[in-house]
C-alpha atoms as a PDB file:
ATOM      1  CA  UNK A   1       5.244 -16.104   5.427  1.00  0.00           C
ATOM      2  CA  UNK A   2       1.747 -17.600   6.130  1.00  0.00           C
ATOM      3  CA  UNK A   3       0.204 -16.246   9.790  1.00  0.00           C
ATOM      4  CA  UNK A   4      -1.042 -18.798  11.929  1.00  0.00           C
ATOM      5  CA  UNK A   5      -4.856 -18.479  11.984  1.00  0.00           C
ATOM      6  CA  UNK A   6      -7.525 -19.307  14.626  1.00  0.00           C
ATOM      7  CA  UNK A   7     -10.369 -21.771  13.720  1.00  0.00           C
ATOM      8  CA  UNK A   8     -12.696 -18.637  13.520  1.00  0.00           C
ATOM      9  CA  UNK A   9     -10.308 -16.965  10.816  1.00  0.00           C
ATOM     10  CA  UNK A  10      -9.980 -19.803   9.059  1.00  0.00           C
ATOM     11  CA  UNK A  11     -14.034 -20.232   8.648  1.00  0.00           C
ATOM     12  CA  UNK A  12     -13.789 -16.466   7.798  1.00  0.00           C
ATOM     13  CA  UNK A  13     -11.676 -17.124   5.268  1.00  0.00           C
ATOM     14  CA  UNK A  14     -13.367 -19.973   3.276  1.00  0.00           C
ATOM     15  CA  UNK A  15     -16.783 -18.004   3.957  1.00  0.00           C
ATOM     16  CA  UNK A  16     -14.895 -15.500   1.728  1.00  0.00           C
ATOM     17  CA  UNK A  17     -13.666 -17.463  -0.911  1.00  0.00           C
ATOM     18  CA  UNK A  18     -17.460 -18.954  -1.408  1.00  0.00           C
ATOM     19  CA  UNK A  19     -18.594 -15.264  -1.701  1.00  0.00           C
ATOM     20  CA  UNK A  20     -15.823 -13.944  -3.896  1.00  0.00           C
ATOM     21  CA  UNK A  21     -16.262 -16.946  -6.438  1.00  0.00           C
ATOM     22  CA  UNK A  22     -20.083 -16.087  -6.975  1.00  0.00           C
ATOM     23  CA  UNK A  23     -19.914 -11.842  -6.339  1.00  0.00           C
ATOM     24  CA  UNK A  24     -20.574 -10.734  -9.972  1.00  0.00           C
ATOM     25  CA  UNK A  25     -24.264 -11.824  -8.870  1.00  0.00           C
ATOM     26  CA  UNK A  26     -24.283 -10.906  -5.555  1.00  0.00           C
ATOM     27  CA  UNK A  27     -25.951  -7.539  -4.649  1.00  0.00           C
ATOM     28  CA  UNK A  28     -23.132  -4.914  -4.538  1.00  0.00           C
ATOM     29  CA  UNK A  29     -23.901  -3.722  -1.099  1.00  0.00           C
ATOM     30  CA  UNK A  30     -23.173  -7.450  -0.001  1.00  0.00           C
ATOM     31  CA  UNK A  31     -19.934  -7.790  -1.840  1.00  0.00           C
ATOM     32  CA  UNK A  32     -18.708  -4.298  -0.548  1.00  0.00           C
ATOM     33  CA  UNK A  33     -19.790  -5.521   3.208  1.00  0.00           C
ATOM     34  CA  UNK A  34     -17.872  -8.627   2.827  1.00  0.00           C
ATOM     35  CA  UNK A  35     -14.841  -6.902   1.099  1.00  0.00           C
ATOM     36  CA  UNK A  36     -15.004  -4.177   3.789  1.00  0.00           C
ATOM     37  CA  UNK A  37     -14.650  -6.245   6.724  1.00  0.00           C
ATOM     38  CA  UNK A  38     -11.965  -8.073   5.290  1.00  0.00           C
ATOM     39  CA  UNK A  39     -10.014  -5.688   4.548  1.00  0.00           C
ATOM     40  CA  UNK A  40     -10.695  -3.482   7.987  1.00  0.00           C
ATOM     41  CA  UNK A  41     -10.082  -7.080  10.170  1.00  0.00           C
ATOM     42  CA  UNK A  42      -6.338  -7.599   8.255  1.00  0.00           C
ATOM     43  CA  UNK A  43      -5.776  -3.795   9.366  1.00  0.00           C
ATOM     44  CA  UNK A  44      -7.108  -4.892  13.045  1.00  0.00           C
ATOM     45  CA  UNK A  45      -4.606  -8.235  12.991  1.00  0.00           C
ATOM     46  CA  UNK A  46      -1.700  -6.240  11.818  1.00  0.00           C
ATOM     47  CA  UNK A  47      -1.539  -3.274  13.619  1.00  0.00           C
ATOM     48  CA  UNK A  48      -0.322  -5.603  17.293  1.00  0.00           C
ATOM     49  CA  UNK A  49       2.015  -7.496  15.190  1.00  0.00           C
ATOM     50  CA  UNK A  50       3.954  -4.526  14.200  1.00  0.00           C
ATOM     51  CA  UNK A  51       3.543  -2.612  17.037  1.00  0.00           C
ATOM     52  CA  UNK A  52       5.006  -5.291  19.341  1.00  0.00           C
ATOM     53  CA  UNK A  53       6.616  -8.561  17.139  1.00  0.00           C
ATOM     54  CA  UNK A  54       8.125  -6.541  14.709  1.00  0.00           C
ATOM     55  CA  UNK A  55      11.553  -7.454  15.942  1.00  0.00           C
ATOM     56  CA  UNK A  56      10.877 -10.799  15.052  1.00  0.00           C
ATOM     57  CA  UNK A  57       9.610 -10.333  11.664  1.00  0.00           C
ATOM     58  CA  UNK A  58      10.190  -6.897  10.225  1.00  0.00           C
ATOM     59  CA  UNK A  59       7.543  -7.970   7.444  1.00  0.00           C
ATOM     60  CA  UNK A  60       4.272  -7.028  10.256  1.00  0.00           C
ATOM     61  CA  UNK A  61       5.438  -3.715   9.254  1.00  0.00           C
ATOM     62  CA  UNK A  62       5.254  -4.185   5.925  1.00  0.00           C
ATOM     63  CA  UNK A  63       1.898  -5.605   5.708  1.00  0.00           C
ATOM     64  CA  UNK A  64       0.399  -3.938   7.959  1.00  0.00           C
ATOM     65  CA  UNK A  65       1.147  -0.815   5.638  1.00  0.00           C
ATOM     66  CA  UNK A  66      -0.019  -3.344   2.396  1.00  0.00           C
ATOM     67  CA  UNK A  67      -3.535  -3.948   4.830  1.00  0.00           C
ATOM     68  CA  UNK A  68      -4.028  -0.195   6.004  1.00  0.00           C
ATOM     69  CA  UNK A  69      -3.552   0.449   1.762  1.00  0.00           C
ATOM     70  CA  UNK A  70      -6.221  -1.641   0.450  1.00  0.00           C
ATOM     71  CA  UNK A  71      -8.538  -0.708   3.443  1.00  0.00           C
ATOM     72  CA  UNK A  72      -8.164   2.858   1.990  1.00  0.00           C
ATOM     73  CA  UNK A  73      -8.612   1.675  -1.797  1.00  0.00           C
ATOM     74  CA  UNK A  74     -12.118  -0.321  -0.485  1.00  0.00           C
ATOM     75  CA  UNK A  75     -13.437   2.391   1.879  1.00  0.00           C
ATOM     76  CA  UNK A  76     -12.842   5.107  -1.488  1.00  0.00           C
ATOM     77  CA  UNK A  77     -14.303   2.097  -4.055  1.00  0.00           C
ATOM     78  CA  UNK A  78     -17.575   1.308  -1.417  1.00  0.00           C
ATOM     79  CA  UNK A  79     -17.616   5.216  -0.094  1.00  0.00           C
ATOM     80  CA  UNK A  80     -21.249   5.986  -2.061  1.00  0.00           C
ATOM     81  CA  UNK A  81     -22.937   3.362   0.546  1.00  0.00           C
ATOM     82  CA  UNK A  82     -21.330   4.850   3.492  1.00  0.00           C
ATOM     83  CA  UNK A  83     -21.789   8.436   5.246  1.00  0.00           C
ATOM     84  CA  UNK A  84     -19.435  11.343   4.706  1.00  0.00           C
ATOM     85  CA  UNK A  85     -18.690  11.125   8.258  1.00  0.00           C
ATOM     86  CA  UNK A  86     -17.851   7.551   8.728  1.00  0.00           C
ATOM     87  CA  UNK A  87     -15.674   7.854   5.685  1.00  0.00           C
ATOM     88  CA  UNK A  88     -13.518  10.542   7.090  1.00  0.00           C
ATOM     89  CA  UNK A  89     -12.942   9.291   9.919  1.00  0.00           C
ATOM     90  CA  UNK A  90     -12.100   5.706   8.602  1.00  0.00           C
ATOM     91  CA  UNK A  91     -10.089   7.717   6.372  1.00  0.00           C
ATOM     92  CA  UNK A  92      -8.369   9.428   9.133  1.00  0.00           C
ATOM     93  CA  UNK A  93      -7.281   6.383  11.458  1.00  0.00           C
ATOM     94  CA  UNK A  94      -6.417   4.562   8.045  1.00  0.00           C
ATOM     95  CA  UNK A  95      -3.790   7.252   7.148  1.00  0.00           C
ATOM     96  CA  UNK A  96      -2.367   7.906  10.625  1.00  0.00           C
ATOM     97  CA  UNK A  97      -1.532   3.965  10.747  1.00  0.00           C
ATOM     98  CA  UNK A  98       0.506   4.334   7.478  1.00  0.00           C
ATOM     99  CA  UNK A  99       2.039   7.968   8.384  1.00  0.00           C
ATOM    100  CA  UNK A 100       3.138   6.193  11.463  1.00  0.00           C
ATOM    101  CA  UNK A 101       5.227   3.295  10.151  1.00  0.00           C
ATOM    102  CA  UNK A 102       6.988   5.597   7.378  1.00  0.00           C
ATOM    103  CA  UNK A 103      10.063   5.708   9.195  1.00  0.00           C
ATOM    104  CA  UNK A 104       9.948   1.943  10.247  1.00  0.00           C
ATOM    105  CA  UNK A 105       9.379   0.488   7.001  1.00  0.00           C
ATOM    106  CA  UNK A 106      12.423   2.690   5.591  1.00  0.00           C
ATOM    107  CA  UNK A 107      14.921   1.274   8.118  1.00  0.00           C
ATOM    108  CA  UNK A 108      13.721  -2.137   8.081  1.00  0.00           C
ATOM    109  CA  UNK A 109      14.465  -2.480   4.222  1.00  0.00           C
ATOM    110  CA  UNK A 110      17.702  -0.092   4.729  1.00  0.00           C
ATOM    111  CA  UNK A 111      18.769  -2.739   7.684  1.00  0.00           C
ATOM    112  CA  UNK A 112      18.214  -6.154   5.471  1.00  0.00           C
ATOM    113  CA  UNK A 113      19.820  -3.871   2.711  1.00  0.00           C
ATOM    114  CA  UNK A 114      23.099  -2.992   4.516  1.00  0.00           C
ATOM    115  CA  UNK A 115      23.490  -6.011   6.990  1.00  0.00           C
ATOM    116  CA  UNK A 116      24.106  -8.432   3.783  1.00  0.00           C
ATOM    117  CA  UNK A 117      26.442  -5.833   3.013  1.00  0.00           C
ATOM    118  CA  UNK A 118      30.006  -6.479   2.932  1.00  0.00           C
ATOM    119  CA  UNK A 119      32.569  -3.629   4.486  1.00  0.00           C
ATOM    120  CA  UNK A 120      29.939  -2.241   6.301  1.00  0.00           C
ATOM    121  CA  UNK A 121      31.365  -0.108   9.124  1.00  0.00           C
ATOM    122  CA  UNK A 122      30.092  -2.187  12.500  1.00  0.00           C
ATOM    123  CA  UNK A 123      28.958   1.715  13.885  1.00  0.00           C
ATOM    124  CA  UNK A 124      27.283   2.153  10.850  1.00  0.00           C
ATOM    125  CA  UNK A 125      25.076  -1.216  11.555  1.00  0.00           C
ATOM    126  CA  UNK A 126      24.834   0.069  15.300  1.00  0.00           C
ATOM    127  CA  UNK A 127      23.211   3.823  14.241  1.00  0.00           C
ATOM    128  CA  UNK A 128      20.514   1.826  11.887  1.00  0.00           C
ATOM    129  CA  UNK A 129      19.603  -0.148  14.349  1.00  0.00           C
ATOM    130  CA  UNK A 130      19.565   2.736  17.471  1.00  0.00           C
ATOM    131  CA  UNK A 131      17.370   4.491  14.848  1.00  0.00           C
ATOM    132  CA  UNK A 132      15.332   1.603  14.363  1.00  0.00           C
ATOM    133  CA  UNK A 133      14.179   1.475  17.944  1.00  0.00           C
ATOM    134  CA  UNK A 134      13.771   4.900  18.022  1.00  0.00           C
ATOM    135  CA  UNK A 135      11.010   5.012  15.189  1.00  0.00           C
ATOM    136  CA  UNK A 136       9.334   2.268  16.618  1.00  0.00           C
ATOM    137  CA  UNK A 137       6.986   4.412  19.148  1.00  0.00           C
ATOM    138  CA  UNK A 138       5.225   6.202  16.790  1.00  0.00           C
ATOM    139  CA  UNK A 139       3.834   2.459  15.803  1.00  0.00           C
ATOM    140  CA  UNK A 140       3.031   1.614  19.433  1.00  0.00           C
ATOM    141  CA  UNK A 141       1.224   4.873  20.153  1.00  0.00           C
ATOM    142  CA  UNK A 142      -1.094   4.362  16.709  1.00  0.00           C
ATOM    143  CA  UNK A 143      -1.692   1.037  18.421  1.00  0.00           C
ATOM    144  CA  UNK A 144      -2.487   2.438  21.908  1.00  0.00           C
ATOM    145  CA  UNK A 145      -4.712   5.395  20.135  1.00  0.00           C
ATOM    146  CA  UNK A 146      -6.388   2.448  17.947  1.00  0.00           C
ATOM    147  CA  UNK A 147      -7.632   0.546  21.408  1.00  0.00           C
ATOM    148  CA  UNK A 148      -8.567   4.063  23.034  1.00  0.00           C
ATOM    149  CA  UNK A 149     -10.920   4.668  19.581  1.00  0.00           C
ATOM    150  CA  UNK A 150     -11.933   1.590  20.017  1.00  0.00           C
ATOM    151  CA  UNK A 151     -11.264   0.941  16.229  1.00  0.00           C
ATOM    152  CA  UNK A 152     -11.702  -3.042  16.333  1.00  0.00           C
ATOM    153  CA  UNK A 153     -15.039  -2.200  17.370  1.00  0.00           C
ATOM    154  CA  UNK A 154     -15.968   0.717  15.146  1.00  0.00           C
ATOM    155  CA  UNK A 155     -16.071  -2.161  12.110  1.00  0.00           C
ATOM    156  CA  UNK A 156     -19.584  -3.853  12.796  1.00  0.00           C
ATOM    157  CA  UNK A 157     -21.773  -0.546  12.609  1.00  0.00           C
ATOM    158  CA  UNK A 158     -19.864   0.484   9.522  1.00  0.00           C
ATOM    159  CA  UNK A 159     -20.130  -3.006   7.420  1.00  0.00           C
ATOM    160  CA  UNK A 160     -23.504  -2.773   9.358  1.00  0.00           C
ATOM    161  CA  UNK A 161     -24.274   0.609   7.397  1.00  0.00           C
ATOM    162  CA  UNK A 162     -23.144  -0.476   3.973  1.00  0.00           C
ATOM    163  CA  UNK A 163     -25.147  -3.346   4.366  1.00  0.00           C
ATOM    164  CA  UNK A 164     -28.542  -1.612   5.258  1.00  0.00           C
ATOM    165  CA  UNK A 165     -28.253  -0.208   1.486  1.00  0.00           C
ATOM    166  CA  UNK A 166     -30.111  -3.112   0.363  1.00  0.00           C
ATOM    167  CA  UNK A 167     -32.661  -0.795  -2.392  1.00  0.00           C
ATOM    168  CA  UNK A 168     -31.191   1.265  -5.224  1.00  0.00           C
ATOM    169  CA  UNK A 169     -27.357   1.033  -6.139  1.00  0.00           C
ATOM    170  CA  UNK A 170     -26.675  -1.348  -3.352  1.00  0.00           C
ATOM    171  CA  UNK A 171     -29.091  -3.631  -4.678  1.00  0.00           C
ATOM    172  CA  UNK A 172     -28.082  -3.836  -8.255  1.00  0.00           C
ATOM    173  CA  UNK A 173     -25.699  -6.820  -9.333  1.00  0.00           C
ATOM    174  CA  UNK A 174     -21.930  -6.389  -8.603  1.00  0.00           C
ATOM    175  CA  UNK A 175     -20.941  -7.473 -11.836  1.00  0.00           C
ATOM    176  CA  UNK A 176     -22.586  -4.468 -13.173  1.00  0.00           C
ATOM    177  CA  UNK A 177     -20.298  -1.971 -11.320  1.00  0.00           C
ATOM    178  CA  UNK A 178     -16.830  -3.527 -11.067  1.00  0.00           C
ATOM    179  CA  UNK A 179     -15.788  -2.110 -13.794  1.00  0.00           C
ATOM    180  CA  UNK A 180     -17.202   1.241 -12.673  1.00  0.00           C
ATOM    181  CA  UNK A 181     -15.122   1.284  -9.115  1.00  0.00           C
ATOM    182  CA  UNK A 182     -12.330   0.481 -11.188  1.00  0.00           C
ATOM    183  CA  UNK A 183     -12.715   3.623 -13.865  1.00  0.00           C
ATOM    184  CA  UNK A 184     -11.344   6.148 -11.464  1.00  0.00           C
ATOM    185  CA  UNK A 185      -8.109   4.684 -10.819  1.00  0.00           C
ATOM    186  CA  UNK A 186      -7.485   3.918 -14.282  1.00  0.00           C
ATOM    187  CA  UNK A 187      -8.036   7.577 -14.962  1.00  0.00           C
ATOM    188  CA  UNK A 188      -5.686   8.852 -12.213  1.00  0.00           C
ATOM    189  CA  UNK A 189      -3.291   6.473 -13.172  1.00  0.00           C
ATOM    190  CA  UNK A 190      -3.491   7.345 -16.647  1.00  0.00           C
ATOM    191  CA  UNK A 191      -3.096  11.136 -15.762  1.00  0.00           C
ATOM    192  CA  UNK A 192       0.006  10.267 -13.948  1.00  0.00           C
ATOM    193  CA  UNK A 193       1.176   8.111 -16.792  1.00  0.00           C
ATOM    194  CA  UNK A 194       1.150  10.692 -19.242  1.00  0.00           C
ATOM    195  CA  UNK A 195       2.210  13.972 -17.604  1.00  0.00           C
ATOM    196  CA  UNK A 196       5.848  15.236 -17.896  1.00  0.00           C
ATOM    197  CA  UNK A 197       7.843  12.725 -15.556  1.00  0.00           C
ATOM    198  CA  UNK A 198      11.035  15.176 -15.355  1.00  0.00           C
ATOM    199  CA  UNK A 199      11.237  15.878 -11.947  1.00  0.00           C
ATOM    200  CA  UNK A 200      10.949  13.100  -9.026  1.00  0.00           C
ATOM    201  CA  UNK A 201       7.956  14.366  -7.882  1.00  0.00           C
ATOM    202  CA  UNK A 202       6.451  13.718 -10.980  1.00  0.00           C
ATOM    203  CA  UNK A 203       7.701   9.810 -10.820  1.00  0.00           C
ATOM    204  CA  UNK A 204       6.365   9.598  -7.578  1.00  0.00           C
ATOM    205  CA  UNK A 205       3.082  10.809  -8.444  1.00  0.00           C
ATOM    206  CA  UNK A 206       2.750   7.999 -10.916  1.00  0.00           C
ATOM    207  CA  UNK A 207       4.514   5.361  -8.235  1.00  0.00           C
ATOM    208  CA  UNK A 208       1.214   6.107  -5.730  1.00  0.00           C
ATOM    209  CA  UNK A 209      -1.119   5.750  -8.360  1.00  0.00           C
ATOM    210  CA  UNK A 210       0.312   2.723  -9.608  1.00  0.00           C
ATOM    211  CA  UNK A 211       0.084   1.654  -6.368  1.00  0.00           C
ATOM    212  CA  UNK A 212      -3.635   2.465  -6.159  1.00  0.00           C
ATOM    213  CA  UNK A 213      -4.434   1.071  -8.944  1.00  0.00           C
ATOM    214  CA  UNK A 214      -2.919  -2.180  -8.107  1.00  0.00           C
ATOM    215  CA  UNK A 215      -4.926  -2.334  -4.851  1.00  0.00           C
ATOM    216  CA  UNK A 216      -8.650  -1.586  -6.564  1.00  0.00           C
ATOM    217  CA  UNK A 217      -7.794  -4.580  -8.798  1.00  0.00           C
ATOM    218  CA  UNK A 218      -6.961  -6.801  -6.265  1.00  0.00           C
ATOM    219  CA  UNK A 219      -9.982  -5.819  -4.266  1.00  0.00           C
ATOM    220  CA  UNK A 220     -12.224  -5.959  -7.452  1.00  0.00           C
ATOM    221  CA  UNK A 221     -10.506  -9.455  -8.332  1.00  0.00           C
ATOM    222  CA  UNK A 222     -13.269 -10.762  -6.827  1.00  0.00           C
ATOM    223  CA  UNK A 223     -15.271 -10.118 -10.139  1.00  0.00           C
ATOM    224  CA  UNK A 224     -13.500 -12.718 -12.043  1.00  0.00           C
ATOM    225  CA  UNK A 225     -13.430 -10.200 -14.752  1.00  0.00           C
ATOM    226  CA  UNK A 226     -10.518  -9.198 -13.486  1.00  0.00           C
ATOM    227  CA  UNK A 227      -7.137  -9.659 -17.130  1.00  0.00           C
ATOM    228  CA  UNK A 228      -4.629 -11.367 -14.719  1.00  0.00           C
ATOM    229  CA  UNK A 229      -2.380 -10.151 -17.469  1.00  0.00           C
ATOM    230  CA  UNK A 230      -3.060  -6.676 -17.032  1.00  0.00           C
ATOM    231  CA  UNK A 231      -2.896  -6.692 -13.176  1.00  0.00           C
ATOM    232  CA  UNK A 232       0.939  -8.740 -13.811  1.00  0.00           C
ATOM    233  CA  UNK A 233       2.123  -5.430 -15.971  1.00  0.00           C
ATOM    234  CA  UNK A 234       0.936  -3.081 -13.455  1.00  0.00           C
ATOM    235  CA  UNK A 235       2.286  -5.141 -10.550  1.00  0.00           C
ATOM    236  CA  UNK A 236       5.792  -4.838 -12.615  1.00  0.00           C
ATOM    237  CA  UNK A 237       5.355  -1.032 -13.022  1.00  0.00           C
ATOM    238  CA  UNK A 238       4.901  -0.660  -9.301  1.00  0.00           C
ATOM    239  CA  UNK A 239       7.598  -2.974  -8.573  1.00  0.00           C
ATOM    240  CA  UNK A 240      10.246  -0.923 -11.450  1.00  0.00           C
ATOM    241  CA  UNK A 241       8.795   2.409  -9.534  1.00  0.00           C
ATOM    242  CA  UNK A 242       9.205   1.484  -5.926  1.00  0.00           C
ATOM    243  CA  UNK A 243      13.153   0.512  -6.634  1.00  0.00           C
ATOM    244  CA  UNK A 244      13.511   3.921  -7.901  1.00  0.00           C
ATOM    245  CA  UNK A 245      11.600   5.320  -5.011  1.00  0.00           C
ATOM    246  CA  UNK A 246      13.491   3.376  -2.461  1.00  0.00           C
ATOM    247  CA  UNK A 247      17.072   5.016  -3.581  1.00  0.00           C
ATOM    248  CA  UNK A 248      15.636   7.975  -3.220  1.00  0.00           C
ATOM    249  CA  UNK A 249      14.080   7.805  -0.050  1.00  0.00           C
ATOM    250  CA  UNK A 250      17.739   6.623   1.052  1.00  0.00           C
ATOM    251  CA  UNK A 251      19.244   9.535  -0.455  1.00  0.00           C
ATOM    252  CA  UNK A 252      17.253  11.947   1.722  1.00  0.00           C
ATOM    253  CA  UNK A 253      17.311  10.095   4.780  1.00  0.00           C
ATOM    254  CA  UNK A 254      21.466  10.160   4.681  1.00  0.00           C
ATOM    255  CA  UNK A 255      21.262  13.438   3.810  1.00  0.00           C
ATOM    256  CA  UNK A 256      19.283  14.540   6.989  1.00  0.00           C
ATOM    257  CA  UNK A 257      21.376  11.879   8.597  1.00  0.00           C
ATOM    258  CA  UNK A 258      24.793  13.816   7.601  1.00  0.00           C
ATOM    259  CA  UNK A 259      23.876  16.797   9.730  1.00  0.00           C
ATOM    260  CA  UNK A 260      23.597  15.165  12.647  1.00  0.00           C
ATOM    261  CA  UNK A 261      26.661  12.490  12.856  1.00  0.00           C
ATOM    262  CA  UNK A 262      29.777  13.912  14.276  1.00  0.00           C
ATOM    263  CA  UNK A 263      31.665  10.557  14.059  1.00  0.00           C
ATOM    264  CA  UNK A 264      34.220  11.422  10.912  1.00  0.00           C
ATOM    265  CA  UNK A 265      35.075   7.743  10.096  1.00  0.00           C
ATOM    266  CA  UNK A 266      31.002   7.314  10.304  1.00  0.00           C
ATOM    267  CA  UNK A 267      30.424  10.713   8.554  1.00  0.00           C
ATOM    268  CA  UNK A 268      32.566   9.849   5.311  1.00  0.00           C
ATOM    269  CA  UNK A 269      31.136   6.639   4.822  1.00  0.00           C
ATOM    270  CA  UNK A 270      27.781   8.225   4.910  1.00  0.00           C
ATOM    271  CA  UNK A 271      29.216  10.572   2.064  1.00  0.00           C
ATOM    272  CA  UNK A 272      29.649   7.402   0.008  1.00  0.00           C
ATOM    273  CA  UNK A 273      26.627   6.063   0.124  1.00  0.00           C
ATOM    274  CA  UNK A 274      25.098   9.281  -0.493  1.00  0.00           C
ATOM    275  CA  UNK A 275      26.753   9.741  -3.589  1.00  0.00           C
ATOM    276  CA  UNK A 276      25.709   6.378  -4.792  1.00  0.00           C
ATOM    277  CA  UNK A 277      22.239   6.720  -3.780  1.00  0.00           C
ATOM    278  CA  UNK A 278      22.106  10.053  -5.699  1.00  0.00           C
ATOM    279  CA  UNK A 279      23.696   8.120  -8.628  1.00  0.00           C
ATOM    280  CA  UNK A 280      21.497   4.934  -8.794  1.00  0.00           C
ATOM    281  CA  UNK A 281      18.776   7.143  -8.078  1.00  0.00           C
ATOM    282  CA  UNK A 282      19.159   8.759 -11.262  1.00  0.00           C
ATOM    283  CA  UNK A 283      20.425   6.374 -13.388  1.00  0.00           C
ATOM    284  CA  UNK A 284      17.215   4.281 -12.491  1.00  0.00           C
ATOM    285  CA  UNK A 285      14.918   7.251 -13.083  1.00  0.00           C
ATOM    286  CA  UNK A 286      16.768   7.412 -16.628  1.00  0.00           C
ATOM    287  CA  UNK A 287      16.302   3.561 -17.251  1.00  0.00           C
ATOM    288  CA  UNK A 288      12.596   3.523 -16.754  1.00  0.00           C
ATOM    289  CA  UNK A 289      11.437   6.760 -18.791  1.00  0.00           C
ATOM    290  CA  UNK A 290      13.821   5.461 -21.546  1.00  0.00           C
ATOM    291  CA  UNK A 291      11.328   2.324 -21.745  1.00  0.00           C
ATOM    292  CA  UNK A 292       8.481   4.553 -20.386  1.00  0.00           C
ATOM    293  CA  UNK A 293       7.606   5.738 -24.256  1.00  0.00           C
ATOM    294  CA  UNK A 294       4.127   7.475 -25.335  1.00  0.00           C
ATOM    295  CA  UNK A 295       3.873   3.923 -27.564  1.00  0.00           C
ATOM    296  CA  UNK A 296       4.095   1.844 -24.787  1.00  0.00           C
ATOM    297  CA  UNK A 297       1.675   4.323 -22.544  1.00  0.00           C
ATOM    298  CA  UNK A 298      -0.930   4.147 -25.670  1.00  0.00           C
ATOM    299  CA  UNK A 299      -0.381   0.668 -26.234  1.00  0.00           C
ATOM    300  CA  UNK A 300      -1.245   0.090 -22.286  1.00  0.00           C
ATOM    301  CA  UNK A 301      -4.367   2.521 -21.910  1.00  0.00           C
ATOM    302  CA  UNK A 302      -5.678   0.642 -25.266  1.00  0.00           C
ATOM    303  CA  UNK A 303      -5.482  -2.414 -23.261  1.00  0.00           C
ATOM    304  CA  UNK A 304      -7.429  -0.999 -19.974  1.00  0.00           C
ATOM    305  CA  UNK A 305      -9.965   0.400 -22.635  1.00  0.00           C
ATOM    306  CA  UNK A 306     -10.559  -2.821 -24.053  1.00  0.00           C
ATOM    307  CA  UNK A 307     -10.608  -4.349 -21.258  1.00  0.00           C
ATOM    308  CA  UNK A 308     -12.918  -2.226 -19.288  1.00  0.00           C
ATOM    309  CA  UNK A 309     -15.300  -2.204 -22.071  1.00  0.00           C
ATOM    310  CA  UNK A 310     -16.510  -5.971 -21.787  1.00  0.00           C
END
């Protein structure tokens, strides 16, 4: 769904789209202002939305997590024209934002998941939602805590900062560096990709740094450099991991959740889907690393290699 935007958004917006269609020119320290505050603002128009709409549209959750995500990829891509100090603490407020809607986002897809359902114990229904409500404070207290910082604010003097590096590596062309911000995440990913992916742990490793790498190329897709190909494959790699990652964040949330329900009826079915989370879980895990070959690795880091060396 499209957010309705105010007049000064919308001039925002189409001030953007006239920088990000020139930026390979641009200095960098101009790019990385622009990108900054974008990025920082989305955070900033988020965070109310799922701290007090989000039973109205359980997606402010979810992109306010997507926002706080690439405002961490762009603060780590942009951090050599910043201080340590403003980093960290960016840094900080970023993470506690995304540590604080964990627990929402889970239920909210475990809620759409089970209410089209069928033979879905009504009690059942009931305790997803109770929980629901209950995991919803830690959102409104990250919003309260962002208006005590004064976070809104905080953005000017730090897009303010990276733009006062107007001489040496600011100054230089962006074009000239994309591929540069982009080198790290290709590595990580790549380090991920090709490390024993036995255990879950291992899988999720690779999920987040899929996920990383996703974000720095959609932030540096404003160097039209960017192989739309290549972004599509690892969009489809996130999308393959997350599934897997979603049954088994379900399987141990039910099995924390099995400790504490003393309804048997309730208890049982919990069993169940336990059992079958466990199962898909697995299965799914199985499925990917059987298409998840060294060839098709190879074949894939050839690709970035190529790519990045234009």
């Amino acid at each position: 769904m499209t957010e309705d935007r105010t007049g000064r958004e919308v001039q925002e917006a189409k001030k953007g789209k006239r920088l990000a269609a020139n930026s390979s020119d641009r200095p960098t320290y101009k790019v990385a202002s622009w990108i900054l505050d974008d990025q920082l603002k989305a955070v900033c128009q988020n965070l109310p939305l799922a701290a007090f709409n989000s039973d109205e549209d359980v997606e402010h959750v979810h992109r306010l997590r997507i926002s706080v995500r690439r405002a961490s990829e762009a603060i780590r891509i942009f951090s050599r024209l910043m201080g340590r100090a403003e980093v960290d603490d960016i840094r900080n407020r970023l993470r506690r934002f995304r540590q604080a809607t964990g627990e929402a986002r889970n239920l909210d897809v475990m809620i759409e998941k089970f209410t089209l359902s069928e033979d879905v114990p009504v009690q059942f229904l009931e305790f997803l939602h109770s929980e629901r409500q209950r995991v919803q404070e830690p959102v409104r207290t990250a919003y309260a805590e962002a208006q005590a910082d004064k976070f809104e604010e905080s953005i000017v003097p730090l897009v303010s900062r990276v733009d006062s590096h107007r001489n040496g590596r600011g100054k230089q062309k962006f074009g000239r560096h994309a591929h540069e911000y982009l080198a790290s995440a290709v590595r990580n990913f790549f380090e991920a990709a090709e490390s024993n992916l036995t255990t879950p742990e291992s899988l999720h490793a690779l999920r987040i740094r899929t996920k990383k790498l996703r974000y720095t190329m959609e932030i540096l897709a404003v160097d039209s450099a960017i192989d739309s190909k290549l972004f599509s494959r690892v969009k489809l790699i996130q999308k393959l991991l997350g599934t897997v990652n979603d049954h088994a964040t379900a399987k141990l949330i039910f099995h924390s959740w099995r400790s504490t329900i003393v309804d048997l009826e309730l208890k049982a079915f919990l069993n169940g889907l336990l059992h079958a989370e466990e199962q898909a879980a697995e299965d799914l895990r199985a499925a990917f690393l059987a298409t998840w070959t060294a060839k098709v690795v190879s074949r894939l880091k050839r690709r970035f290699q190529f790519f990045m060396a234009k």
